[in-house]
N, C-alpha and C. Protein backbone atom coordinates (compact mmCIF):
# COMPACT_ATOMS: atom_id res chain seq x y z
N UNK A 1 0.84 -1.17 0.00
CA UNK A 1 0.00 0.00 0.00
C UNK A 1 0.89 1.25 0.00
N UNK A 2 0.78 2.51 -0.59
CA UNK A 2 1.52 3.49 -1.18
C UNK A 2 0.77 4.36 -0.25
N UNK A 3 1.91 5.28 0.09
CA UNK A 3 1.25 6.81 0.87
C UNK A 3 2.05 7.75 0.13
N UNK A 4 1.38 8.76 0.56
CA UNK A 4 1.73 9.90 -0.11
C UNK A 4 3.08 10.21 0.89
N UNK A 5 3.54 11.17 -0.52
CA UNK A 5 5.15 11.58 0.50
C UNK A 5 5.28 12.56 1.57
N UNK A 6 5.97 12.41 2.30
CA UNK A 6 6.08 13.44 3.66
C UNK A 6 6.60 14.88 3.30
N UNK A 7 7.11 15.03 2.04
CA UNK A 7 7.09 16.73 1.35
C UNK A 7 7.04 16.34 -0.15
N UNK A 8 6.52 17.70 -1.01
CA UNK A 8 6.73 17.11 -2.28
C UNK A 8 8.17 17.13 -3.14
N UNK A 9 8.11 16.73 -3.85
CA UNK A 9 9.76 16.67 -4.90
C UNK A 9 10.09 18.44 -5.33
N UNK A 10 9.51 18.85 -5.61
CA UNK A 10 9.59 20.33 -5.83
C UNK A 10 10.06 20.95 -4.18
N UNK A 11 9.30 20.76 -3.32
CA UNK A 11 9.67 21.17 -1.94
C UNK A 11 10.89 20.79 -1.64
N UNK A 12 11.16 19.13 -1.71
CA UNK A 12 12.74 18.97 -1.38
C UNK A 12 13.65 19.72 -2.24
N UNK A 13 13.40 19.69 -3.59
CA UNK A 13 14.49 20.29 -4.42
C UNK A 13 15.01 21.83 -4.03
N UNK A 14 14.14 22.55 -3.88
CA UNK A 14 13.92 23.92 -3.46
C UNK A 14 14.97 23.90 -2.30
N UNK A 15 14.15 23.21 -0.92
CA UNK A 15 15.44 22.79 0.40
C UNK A 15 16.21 22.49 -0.13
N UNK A 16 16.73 21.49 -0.89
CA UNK A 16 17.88 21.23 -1.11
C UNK A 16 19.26 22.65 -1.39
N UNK A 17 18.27 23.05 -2.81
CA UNK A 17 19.01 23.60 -3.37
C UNK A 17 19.14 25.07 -2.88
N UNK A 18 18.56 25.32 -1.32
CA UNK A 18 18.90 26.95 -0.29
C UNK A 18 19.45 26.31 0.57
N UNK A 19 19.72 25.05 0.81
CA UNK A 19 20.55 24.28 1.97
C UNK A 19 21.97 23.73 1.59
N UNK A 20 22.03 23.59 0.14
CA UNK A 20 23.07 23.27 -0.52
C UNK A 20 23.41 23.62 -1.91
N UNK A 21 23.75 25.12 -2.02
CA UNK A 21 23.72 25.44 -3.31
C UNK A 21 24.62 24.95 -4.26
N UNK A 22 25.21 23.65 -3.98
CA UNK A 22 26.06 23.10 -5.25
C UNK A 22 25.12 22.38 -5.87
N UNK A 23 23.65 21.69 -4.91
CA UNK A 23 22.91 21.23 -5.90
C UNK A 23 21.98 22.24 -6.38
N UNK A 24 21.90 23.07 -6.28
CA UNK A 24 21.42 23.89 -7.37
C UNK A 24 22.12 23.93 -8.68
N UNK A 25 23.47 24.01 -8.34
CA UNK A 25 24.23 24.61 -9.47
C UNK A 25 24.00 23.56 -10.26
N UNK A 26 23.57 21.97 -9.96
CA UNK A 26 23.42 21.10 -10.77
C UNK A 26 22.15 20.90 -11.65
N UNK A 27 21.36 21.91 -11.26
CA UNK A 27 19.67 21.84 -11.77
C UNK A 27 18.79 20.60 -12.21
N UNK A 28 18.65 19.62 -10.92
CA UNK A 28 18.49 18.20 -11.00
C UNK A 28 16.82 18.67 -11.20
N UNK A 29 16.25 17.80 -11.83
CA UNK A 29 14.49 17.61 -12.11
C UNK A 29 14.05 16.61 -11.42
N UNK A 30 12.88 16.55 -10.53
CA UNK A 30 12.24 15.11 -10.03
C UNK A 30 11.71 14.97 -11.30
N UNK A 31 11.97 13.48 -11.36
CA UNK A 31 10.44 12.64 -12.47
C UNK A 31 9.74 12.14 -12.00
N UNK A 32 9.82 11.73 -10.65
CA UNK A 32 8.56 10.83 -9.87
C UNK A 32 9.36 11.09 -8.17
N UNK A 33 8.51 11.07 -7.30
CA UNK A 33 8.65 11.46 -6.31
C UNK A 33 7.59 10.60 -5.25
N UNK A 34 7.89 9.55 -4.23
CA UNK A 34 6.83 8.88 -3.69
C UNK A 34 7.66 8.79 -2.89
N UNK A 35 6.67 8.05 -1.40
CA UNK A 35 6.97 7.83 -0.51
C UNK A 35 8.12 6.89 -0.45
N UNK A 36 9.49 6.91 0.04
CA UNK A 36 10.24 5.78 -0.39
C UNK A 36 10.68 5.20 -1.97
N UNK A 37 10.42 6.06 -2.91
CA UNK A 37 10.80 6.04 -4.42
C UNK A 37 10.70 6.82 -4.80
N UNK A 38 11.85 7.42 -6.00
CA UNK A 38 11.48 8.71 -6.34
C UNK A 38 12.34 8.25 -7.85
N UNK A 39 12.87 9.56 -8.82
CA UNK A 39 13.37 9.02 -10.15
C UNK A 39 13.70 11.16 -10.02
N UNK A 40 15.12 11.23 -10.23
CA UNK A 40 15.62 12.32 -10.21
C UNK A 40 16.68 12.59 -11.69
N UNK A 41 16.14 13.28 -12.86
CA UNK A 41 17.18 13.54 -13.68
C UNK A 41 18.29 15.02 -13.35
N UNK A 42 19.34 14.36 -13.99
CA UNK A 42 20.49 15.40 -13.38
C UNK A 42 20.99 15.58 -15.45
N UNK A 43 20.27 16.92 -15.74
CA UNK A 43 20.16 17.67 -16.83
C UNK A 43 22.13 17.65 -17.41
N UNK A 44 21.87 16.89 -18.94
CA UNK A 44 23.44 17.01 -19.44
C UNK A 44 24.02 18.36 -19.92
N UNK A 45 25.32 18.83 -18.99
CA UNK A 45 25.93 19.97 -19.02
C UNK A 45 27.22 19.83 -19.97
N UNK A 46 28.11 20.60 -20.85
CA UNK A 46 29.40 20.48 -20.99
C UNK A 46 30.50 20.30 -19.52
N UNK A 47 29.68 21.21 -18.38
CA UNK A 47 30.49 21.40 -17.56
C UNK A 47 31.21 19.47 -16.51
N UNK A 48 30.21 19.34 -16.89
CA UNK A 48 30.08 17.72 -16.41
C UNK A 48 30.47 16.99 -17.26
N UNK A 49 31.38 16.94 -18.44
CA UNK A 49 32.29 16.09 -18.48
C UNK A 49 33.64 15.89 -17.95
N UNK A 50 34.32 14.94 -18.58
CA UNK A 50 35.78 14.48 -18.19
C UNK A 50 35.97 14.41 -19.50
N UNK A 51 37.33 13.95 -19.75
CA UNK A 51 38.28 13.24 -20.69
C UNK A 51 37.52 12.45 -21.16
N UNK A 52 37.69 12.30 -22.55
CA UNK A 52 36.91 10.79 -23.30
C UNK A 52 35.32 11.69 -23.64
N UNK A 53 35.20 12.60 -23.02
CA UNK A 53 33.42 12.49 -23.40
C UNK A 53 32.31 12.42 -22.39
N UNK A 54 32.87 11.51 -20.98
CA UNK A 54 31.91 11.07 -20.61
C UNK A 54 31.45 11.75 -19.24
N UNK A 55 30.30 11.43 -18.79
CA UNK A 55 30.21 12.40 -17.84
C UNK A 55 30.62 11.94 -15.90
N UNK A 56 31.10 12.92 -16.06
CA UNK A 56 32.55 12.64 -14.28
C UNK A 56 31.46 11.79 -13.45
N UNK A 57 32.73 11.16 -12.75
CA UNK A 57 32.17 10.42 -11.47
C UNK A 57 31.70 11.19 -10.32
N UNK A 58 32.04 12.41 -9.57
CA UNK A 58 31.89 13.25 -9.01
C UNK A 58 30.24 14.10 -8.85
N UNK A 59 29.63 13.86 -10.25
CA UNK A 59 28.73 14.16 -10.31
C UNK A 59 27.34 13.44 -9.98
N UNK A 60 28.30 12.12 -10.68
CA UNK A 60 27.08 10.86 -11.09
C UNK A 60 27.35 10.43 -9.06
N UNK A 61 28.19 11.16 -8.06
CA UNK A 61 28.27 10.51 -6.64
C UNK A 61 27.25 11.76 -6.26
N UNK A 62 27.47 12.69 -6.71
CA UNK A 62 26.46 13.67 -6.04
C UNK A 62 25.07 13.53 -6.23
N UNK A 63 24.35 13.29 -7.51
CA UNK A 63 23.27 12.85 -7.75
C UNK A 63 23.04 11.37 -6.87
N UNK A 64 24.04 10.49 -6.76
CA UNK A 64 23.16 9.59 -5.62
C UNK A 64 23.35 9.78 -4.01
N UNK A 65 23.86 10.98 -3.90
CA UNK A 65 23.72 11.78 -2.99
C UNK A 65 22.38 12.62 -2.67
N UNK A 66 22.09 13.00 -3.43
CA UNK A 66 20.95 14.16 -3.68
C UNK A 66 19.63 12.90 -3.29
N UNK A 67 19.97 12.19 -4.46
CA UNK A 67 18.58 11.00 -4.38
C UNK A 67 18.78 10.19 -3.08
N UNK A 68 19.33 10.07 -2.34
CA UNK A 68 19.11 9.22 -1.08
C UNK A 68 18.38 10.18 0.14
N UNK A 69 19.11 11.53 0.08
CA UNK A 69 18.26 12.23 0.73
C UNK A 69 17.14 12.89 0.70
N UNK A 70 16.68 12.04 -0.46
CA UNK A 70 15.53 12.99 -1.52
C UNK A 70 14.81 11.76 -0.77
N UNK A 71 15.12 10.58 -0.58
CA UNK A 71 14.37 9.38 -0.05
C UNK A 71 13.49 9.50 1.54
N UNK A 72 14.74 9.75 2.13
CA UNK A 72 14.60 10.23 3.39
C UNK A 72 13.39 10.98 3.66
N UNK A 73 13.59 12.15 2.74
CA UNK A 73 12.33 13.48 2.92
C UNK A 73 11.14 12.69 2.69
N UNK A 74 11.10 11.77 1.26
CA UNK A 74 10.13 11.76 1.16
C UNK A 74 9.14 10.50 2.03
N UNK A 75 10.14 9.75 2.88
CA UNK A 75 9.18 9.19 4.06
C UNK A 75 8.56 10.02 5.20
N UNK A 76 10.11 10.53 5.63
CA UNK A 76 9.74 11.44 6.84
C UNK A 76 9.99 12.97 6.89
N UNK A 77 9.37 13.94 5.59
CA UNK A 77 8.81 15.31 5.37
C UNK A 77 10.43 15.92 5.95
N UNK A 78 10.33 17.11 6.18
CA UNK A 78 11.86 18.42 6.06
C UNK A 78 12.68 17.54 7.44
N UNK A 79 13.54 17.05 6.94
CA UNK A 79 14.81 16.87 7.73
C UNK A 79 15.85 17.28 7.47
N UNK A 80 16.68 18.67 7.43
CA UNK A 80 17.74 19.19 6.99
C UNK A 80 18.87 18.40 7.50
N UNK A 81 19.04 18.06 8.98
CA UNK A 81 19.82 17.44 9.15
C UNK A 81 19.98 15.87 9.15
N UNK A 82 19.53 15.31 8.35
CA UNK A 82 19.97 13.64 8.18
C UNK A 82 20.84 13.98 7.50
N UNK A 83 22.43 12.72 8.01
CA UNK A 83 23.71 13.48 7.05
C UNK A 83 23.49 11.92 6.43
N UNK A 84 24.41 12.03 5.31
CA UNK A 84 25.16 10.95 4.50
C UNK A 84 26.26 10.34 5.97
N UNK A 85 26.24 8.88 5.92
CA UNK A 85 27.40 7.92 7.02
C UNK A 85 28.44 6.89 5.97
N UNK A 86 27.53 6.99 5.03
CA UNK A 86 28.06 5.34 4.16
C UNK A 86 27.58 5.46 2.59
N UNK A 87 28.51 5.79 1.64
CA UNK A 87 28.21 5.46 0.31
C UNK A 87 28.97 4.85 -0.59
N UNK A 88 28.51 3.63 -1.20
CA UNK A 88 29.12 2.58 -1.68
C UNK A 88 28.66 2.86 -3.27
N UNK A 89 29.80 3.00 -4.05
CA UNK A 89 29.07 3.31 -5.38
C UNK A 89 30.20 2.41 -6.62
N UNK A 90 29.42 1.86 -7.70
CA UNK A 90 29.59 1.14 -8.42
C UNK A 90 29.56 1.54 -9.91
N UNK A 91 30.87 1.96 -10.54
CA UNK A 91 30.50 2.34 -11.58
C UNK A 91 30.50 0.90 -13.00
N UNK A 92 29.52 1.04 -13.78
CA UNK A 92 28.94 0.12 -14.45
C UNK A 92 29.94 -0.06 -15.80
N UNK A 93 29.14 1.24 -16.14
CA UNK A 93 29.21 1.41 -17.64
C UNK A 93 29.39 2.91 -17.83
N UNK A 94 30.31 3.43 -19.24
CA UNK A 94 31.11 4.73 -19.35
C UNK A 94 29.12 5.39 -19.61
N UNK A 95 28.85 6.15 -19.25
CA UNK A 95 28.06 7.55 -19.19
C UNK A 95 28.10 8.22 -20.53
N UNK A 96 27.13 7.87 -21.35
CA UNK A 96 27.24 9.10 -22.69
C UNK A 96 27.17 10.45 -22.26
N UNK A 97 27.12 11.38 -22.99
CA UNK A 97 27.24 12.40 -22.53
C UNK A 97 25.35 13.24 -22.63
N UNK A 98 23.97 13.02 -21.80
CA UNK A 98 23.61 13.44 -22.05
C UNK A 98 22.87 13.32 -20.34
N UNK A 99 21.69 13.51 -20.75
CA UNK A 99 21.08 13.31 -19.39
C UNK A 99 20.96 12.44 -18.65
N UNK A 100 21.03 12.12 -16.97
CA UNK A 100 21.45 11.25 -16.71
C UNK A 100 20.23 11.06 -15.16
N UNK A 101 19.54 9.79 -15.40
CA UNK A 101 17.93 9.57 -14.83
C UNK A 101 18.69 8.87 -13.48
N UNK A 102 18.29 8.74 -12.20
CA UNK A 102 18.79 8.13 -10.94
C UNK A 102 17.05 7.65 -10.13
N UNK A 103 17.26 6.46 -10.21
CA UNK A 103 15.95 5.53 -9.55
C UNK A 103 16.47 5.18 -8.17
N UNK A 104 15.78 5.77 -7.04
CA UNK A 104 16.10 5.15 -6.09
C UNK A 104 15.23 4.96 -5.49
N UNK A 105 15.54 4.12 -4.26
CA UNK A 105 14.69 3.31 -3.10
C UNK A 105 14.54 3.02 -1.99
N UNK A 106 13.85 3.00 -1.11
CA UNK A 106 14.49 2.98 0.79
C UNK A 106 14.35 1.75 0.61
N UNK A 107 15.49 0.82 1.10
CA UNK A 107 15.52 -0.28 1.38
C UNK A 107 15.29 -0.55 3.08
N UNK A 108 15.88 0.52 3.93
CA UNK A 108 15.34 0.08 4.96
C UNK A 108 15.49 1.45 6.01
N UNK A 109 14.27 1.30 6.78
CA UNK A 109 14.21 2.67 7.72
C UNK A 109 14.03 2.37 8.99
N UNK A 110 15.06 2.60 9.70
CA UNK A 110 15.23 2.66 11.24
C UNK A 110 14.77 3.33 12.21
N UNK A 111 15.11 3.57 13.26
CA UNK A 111 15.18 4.69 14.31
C UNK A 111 16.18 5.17 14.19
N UNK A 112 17.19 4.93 13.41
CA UNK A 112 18.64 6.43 13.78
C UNK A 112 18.88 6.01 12.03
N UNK A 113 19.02 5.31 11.24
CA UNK A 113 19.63 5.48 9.95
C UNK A 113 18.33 4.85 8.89
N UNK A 114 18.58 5.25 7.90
CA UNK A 114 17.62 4.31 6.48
C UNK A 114 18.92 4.19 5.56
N UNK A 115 18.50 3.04 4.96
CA UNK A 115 18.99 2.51 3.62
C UNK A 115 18.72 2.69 2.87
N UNK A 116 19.42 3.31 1.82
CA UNK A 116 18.68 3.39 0.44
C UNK A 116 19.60 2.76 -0.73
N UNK A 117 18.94 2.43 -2.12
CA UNK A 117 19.93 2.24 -3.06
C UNK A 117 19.37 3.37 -4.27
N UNK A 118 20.52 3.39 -5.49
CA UNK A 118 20.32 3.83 -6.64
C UNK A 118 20.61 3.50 -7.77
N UNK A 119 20.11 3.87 -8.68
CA UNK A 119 20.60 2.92 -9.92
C UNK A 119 20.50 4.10 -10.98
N UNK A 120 21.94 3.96 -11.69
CA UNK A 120 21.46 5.38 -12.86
C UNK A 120 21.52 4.97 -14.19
N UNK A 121 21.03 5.35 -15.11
CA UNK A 121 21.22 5.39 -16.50
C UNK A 121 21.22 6.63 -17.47
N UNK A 122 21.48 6.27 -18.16
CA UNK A 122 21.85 7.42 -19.09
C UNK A 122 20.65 7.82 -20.14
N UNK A 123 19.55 8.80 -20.15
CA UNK A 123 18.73 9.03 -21.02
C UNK A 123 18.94 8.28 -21.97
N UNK A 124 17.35 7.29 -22.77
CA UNK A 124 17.20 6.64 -23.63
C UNK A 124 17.98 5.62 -23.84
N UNK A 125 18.91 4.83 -22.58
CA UNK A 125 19.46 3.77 -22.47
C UNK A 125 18.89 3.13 -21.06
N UNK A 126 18.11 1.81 -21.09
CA UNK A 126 17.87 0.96 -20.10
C UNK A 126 18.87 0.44 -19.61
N UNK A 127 19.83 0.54 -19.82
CA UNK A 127 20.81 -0.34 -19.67
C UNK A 127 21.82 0.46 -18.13
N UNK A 128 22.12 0.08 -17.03
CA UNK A 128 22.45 0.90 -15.86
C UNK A 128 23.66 1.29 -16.04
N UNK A 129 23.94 2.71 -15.46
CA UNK A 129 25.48 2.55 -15.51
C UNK A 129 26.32 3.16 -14.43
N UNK A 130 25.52 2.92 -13.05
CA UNK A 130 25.75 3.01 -12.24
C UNK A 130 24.98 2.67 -10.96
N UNK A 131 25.60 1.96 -9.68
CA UNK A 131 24.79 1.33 -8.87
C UNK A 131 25.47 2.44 -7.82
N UNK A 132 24.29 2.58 -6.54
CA UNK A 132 24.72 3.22 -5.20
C UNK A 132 24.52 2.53 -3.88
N UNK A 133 24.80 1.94 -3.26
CA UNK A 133 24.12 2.03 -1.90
C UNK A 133 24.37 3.07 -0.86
N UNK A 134 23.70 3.82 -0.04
CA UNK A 134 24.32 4.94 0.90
C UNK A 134 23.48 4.47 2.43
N UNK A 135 23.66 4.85 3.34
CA UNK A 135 22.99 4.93 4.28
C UNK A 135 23.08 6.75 5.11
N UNK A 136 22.19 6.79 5.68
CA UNK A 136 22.22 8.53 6.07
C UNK A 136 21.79 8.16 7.79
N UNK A 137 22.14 9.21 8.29
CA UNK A 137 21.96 9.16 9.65
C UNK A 137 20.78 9.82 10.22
N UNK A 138 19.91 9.64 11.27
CA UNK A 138 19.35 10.35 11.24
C UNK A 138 19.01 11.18 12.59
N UNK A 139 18.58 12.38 12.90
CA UNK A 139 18.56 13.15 14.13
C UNK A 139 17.91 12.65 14.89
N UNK A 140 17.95 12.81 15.90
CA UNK A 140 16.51 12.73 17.19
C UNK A 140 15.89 13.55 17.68
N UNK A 141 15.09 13.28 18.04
CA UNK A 141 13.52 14.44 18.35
C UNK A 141 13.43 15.42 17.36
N UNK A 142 13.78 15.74 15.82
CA UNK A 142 13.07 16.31 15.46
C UNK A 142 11.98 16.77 14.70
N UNK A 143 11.43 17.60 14.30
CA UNK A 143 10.31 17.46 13.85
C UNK A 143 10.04 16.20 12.55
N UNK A 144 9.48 15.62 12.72
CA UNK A 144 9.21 14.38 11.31
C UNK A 144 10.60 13.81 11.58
N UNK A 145 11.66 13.40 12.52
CA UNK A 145 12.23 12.99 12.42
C UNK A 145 12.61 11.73 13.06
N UNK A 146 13.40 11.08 13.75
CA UNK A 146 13.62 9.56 14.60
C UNK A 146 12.32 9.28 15.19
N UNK A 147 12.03 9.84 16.61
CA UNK A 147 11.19 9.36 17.41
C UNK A 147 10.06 9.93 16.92
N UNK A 148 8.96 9.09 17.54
CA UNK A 148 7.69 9.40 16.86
C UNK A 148 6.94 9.15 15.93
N UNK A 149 8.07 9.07 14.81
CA UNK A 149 7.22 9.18 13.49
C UNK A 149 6.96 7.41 13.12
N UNK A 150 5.86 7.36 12.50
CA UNK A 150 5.21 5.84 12.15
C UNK A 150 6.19 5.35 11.07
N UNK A 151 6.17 3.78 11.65
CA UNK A 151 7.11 3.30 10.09
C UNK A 151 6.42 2.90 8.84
N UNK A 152 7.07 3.47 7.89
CA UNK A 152 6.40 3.05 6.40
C UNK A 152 5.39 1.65 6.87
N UNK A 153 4.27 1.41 6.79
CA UNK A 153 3.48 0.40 6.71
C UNK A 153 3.26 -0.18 7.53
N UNK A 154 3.77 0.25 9.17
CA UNK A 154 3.28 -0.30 9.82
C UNK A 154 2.82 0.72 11.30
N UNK A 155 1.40 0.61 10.47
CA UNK A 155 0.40 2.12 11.11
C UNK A 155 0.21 0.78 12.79
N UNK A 156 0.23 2.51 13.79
CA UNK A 156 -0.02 2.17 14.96
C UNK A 156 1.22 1.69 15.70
N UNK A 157 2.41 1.92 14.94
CA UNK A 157 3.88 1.65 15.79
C UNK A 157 4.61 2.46 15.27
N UNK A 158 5.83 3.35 16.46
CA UNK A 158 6.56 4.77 15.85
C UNK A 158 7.83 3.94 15.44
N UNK A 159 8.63 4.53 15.23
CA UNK A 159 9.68 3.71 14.59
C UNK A 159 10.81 3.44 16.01
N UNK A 160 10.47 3.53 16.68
CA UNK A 160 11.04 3.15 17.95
C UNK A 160 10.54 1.99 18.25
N UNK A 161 9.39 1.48 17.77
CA UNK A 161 8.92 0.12 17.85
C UNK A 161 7.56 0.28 19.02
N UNK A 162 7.51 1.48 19.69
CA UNK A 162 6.45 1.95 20.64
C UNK A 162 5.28 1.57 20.19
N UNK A 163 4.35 1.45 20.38
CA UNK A 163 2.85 1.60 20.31
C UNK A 163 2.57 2.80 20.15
N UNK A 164 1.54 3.28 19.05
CA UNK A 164 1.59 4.67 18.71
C UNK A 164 0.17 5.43 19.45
């Protein structure tokens, strides 16, 4: 069963990008935005290549940067401070040089951290060419944040495991 997200994709992007203006400078687009799934394109720049053509690793780490905490929000609504703890990233396949789509997913949400993964491809190629896993940390007591808040799907318990 699907709920709606705890802020919208336009709302996080906005936070994001007055909380961290390098992702602005990247002018990422949501394509889909849900509770625990979302699909974030990161628009093809000249400035974002490397050597060869293709587009830098640096970027394609920041976009599954952006999208893990884009995850976060969208279970549990404005958390500025959940940081990045752990990102494991896998590069696939060389990156054409154009736009570049990032699917990610909460794999798992705690009381102090969530899991997420990502998977990127390169506009008009199914084919992946890059995998992420990250985990992010997360605050306590604050608003929409650790304590309190209900876990994805299981209404009537906070994520502390309490009785709600």
């Amino acid at each position: 069963m699907s709920r709606a997200p705890g802020i919208s994709g336009e709302a996080f992007l906005d936070l994001a990008a007055e909380s961290v203006p390098f992702v602005a400078a990247l002018g990422c687009r949501i394509e889909r935005f849900e509770a625990g799934a979302l699909t974030i394109r990161l628009p093809y720049a000249d400035r974002l290549l490397r050597p060869g053509g293709t587009v830098c690793g640096p970027a394609l780490m920041a976009l599954a940067d952006i999208a893990l905490w884009g995850l976060v929000m969208s279970v549990l609504g404005r958390i500025e401070l959940a940081v990045t703890t752990d990102l494991s990233f896998h590069f696939l396949r060389r990156p054409a040089p154009v736009d570049v789509l990032a699917d990610a997913r909460l794999l798992k949400l705690g009381s102090r951290l969530a899991v997420g993964e990502v998977t990127m491809r390169s506009d008009g190629d199914p084919h992946p060419i890059c995998h992420a896993i990250g985990t992010y940390a997360l605050p306590r007591d604050t608003a929409g944040g650790a304590a309190g808040t209900p876990a994805p799907g299981r209404p009537g318990v906070d994520r502390t495991g309490r009785s709600a």
